[in-house]
C-alpha atoms as a PDB file:
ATOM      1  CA  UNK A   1      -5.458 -28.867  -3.574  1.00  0.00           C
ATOM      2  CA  UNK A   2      -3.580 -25.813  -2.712  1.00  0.00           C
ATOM      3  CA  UNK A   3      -5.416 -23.670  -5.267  1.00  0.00           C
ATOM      4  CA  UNK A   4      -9.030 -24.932  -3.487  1.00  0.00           C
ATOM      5  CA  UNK A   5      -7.917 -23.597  -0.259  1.00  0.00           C
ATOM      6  CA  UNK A   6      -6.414 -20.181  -1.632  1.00  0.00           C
ATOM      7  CA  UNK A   7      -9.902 -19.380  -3.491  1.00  0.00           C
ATOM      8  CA  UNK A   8     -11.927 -20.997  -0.294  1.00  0.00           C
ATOM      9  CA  UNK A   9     -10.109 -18.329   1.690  1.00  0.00           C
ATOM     10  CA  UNK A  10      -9.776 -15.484  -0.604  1.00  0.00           C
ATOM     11  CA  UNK A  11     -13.648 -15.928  -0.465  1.00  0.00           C
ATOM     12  CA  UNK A  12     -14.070 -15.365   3.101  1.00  0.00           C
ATOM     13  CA  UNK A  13     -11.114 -12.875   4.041  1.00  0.00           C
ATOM     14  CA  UNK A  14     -12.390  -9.470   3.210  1.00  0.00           C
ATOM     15  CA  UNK A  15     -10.519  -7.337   0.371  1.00  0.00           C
ATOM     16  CA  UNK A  16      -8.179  -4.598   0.742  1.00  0.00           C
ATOM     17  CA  UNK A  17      -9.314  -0.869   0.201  1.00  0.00           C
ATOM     18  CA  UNK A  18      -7.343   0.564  -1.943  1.00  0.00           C
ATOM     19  CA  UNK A  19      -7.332   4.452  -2.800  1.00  0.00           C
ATOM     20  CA  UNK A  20      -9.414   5.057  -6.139  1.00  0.00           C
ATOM     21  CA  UNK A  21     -10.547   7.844  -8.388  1.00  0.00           C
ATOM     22  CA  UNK A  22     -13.578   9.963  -8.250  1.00  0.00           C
ATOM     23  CA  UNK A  23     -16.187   9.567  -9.400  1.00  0.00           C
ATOM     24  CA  UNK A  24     -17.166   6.259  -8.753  1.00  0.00           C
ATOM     25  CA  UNK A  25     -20.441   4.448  -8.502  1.00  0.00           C
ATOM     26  CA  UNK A  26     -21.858   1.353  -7.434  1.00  0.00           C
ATOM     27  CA  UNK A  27     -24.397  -0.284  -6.204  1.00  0.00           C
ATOM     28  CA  UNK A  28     -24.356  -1.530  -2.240  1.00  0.00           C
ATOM     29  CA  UNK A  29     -25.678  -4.162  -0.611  1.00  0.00           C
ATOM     30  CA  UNK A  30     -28.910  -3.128  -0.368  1.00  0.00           C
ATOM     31  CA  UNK A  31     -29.137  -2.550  -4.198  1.00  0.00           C
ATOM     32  CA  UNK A  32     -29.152   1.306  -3.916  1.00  0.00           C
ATOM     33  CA  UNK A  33     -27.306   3.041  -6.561  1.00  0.00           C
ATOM     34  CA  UNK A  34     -24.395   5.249  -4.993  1.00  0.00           C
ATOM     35  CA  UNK A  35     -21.942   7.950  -6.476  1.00  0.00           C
ATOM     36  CA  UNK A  36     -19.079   9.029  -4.668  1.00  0.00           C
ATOM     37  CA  UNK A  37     -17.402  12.009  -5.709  1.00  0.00           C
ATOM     38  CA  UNK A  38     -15.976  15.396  -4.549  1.00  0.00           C
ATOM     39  CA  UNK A  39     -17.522  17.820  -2.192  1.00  0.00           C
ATOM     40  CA  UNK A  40     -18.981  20.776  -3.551  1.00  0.00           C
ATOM     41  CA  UNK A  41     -19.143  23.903  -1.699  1.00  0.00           C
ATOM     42  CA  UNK A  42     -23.454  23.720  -2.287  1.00  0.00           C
ATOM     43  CA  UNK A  43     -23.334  20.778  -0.901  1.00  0.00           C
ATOM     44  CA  UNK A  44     -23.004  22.572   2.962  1.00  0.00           C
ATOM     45  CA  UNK A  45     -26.971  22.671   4.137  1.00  0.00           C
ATOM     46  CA  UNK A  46     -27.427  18.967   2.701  1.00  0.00           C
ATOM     47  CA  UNK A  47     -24.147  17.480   4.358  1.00  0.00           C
ATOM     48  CA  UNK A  48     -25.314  19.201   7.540  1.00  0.00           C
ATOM     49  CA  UNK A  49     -28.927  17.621   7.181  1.00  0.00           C
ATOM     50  CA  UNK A  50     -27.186  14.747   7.514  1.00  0.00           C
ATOM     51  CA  UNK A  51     -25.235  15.265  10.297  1.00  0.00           C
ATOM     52  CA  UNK A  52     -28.486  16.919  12.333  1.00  0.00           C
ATOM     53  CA  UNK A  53     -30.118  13.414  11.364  1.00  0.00           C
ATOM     54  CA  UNK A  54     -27.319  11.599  12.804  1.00  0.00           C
ATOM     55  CA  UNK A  55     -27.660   8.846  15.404  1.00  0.00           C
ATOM     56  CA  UNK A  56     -26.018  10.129  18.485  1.00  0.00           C
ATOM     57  CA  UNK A  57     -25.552   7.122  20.040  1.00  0.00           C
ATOM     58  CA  UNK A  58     -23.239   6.541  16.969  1.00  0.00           C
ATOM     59  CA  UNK A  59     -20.938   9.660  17.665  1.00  0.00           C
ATOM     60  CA  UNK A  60     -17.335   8.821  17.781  1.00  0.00           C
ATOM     61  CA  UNK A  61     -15.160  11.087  20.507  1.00  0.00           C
ATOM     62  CA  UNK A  62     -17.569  13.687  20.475  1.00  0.00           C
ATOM     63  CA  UNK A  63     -18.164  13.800  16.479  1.00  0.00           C
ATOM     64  CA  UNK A  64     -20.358  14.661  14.935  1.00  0.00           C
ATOM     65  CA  UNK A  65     -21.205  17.529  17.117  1.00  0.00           C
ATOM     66  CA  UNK A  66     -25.218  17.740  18.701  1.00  0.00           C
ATOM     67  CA  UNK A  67     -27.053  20.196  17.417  1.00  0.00           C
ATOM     68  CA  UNK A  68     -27.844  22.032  14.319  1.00  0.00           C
ATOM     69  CA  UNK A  69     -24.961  25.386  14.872  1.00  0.00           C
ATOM     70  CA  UNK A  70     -22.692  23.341  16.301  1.00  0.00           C
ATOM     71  CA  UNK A  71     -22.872  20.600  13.071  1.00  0.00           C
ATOM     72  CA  UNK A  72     -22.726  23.640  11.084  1.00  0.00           C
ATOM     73  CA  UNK A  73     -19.483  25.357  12.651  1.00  0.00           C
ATOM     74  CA  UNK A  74     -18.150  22.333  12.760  1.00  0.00           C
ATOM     75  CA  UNK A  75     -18.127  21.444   8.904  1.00  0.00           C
ATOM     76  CA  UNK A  76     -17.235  24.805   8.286  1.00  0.00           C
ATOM     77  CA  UNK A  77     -13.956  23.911  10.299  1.00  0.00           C
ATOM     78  CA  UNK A  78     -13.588  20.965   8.067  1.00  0.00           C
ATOM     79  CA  UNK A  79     -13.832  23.446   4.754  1.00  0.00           C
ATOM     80  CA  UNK A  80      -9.775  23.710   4.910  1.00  0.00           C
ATOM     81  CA  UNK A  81      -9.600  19.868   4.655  1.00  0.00           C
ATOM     82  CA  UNK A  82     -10.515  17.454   1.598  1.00  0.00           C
ATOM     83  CA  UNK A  83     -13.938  16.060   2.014  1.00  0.00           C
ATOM     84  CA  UNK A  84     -15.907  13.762   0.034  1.00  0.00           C
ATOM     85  CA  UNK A  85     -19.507  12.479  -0.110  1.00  0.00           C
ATOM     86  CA  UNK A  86     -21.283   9.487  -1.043  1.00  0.00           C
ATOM     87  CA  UNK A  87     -24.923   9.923  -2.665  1.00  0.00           C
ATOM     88  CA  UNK A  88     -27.705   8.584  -2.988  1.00  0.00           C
ATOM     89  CA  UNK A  89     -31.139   9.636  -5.036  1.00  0.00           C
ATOM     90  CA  UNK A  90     -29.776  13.461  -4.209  1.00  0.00           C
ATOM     91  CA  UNK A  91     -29.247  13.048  -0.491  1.00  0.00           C
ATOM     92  CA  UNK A  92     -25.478  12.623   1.014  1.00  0.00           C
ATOM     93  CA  UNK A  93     -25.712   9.254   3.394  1.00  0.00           C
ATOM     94  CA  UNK A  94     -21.626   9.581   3.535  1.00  0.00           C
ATOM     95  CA  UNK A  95     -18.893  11.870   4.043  1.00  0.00           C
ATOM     96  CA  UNK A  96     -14.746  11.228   4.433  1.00  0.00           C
ATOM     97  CA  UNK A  97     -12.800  14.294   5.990  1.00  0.00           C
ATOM     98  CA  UNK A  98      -9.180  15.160   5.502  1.00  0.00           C
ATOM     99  CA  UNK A  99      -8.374  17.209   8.189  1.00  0.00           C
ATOM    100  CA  UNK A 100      -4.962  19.415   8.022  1.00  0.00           C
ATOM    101  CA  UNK A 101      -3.423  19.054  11.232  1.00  0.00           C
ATOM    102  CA  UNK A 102      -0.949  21.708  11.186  1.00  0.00           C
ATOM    103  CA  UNK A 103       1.772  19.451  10.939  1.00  0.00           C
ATOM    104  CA  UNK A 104       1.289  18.433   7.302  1.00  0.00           C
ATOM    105  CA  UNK A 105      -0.390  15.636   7.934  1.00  0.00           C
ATOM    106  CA  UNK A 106      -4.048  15.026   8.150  1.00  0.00           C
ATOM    107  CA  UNK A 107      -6.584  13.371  10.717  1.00  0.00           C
ATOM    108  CA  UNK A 108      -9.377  11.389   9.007  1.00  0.00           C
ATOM    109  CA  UNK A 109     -12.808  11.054  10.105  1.00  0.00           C
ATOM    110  CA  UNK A 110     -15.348   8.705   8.358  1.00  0.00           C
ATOM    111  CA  UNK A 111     -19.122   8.696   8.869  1.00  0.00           C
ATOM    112  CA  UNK A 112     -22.295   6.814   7.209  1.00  0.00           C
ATOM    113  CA  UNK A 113     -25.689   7.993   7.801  1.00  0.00           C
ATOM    114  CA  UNK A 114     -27.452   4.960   9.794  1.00  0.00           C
ATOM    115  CA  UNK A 115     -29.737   3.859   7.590  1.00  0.00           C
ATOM    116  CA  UNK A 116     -27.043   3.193   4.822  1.00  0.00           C
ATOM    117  CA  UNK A 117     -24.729   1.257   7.061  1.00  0.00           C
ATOM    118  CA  UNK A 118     -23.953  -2.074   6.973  1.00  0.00           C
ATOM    119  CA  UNK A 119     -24.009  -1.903   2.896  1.00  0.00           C
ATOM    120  CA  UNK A 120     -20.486  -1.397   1.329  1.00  0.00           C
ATOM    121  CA  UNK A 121     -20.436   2.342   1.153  1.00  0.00           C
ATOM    122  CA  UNK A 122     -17.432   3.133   4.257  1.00  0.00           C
ATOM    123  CA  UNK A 123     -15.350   0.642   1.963  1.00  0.00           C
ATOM    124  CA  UNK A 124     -16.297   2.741  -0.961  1.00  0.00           C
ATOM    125  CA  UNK A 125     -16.351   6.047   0.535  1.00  0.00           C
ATOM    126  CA  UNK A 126     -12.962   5.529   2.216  1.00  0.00           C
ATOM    127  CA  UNK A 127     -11.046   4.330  -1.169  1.00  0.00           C
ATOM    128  CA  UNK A 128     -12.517   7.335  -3.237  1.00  0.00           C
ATOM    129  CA  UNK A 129     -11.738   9.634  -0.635  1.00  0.00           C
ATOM    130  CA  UNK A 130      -7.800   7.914   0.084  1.00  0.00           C
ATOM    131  CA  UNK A 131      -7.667   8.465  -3.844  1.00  0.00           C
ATOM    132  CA  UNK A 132      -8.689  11.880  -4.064  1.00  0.00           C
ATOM    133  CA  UNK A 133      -6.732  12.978  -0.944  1.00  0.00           C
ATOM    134  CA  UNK A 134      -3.819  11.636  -2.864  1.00  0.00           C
ATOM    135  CA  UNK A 135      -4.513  13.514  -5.654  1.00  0.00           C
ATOM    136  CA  UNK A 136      -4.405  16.650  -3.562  1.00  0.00           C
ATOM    137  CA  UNK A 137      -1.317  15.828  -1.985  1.00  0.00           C
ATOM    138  CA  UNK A 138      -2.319  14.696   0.932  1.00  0.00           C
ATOM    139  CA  UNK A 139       0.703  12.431   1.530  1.00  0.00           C
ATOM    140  CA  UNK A 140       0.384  10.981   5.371  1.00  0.00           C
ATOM    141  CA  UNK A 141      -2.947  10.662   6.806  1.00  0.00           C
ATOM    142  CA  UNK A 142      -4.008   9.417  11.167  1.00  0.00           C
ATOM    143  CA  UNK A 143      -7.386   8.828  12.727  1.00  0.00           C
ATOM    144  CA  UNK A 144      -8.050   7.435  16.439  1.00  0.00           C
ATOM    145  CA  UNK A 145     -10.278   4.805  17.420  1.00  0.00           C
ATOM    146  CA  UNK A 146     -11.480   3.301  20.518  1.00  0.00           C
ATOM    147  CA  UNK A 147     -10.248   0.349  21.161  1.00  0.00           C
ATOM    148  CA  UNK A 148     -13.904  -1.455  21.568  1.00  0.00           C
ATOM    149  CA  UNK A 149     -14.576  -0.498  17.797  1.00  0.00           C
ATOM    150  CA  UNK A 150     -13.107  -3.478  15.999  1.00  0.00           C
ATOM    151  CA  UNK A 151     -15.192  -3.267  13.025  1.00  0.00           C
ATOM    152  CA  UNK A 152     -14.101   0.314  12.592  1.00  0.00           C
ATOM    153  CA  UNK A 153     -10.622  -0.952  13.180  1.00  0.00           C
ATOM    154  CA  UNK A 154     -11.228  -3.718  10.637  1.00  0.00           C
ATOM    155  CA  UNK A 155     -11.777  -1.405   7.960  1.00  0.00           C
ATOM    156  CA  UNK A 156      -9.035   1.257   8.849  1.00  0.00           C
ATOM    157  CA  UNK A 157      -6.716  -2.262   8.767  1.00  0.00           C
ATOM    158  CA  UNK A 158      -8.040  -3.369   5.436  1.00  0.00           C
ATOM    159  CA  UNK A 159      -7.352   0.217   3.906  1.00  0.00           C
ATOM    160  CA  UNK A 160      -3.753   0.234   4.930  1.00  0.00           C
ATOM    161  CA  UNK A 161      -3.504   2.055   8.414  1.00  0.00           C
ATOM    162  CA  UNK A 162      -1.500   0.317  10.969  1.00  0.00           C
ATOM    163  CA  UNK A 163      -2.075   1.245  14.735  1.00  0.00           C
ATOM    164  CA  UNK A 164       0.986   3.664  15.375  1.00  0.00           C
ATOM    165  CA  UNK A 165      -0.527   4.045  19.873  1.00  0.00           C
ATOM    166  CA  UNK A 166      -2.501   1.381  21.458  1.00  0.00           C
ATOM    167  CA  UNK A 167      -2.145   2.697  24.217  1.00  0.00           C
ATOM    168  CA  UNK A 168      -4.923   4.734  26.220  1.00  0.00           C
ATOM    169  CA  UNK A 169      -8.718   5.628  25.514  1.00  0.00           C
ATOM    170  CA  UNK A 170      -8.200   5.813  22.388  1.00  0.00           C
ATOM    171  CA  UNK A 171      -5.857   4.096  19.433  1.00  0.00           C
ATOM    172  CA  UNK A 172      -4.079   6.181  16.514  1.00  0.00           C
ATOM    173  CA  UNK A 173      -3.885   4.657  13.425  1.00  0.00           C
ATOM    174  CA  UNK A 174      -2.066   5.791  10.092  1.00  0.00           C
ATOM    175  CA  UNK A 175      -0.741   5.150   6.938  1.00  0.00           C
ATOM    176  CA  UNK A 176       0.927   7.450   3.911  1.00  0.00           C
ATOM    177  CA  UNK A 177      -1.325   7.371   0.984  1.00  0.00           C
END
């Protein structure tokens, strides 16, 4: 009897993210074929085309920047971090940042195109990129979230992070990879 009830809720609770290695590929929920790997430094003007097709009603805390120069300065801010992409066909629907925060820690910031949301890629996207942080020593990693976004606090949960502030606007999660 007790084994029925472990698998019936091992079925339903949702699985922990743990870090992995890149490359990786699967295939979502939508039955697209997706590769997750590094960024490359000629990937710039197709990240970006991403970011100017971006939903702005889905910006979080005033990321991704609007408009096409400020998207542009802005990932060339992030060049000092770790980033990684998810892809698709040869278009990046994904991209995980690793910030360096001058402390020697690093913020994270997570974002799916819209029309690839909803499929399995953030859980994806957000391993790989934990992994390959890791791999680059990035040893203690924090992100804020507004308190409203419990989906986005669902995954950042199921990878790992623990809310360190719940206080204010905004929470700040982390975790050491």
């Amino acid at each position: 009897m007790f084994g029925v009830v472990r698998d019936a809720i091992s079925a339903v609770r949702p699985k922990r993210i743990a870090p992995r290695q890149l490359p990786l590929s699967f295939t979502d929920a939508e039955g697209r074929s997706i590769r997750v790997r590094p960024y490359r430094e000629d990937d710039f003007e197709a990240l970006a085309a991403m970011y100017d097709d971006f939903d702005p009603t889905q910006r979080a805390q005033g990321t991704p920047p609007l408009g096409s120069d400020a998207v542009r300065q802005w990932l060339s801010e992030l060049q000092d971090g770790v980033n990684v992409v998810a892809v698709h066909d040869d278009r990046i629907v994904g991209h995980v940042t690793f910030v360096p925060d001058g402390t020697g820690r690093h913020e994270l910031a997570i974002f799916v195109h819209q029309d690839y949301q909803r499929a399995g890629i953030d859980t994806q996207l957000l391993g790989g990129g934990m992994g390959y942080a890791a791999e680059r020593g990035v040893e203690y990693v924090w992100l804020t979230v507004e308190p409203w976004k419990r989906g986005a606090q669902n995954l950042y949960r199921r990878a790992g992070f623990t809310v360190v502030n719940p206080m204010g606007p905004t929470h700040r999660m982390s975790r050491y990879l």
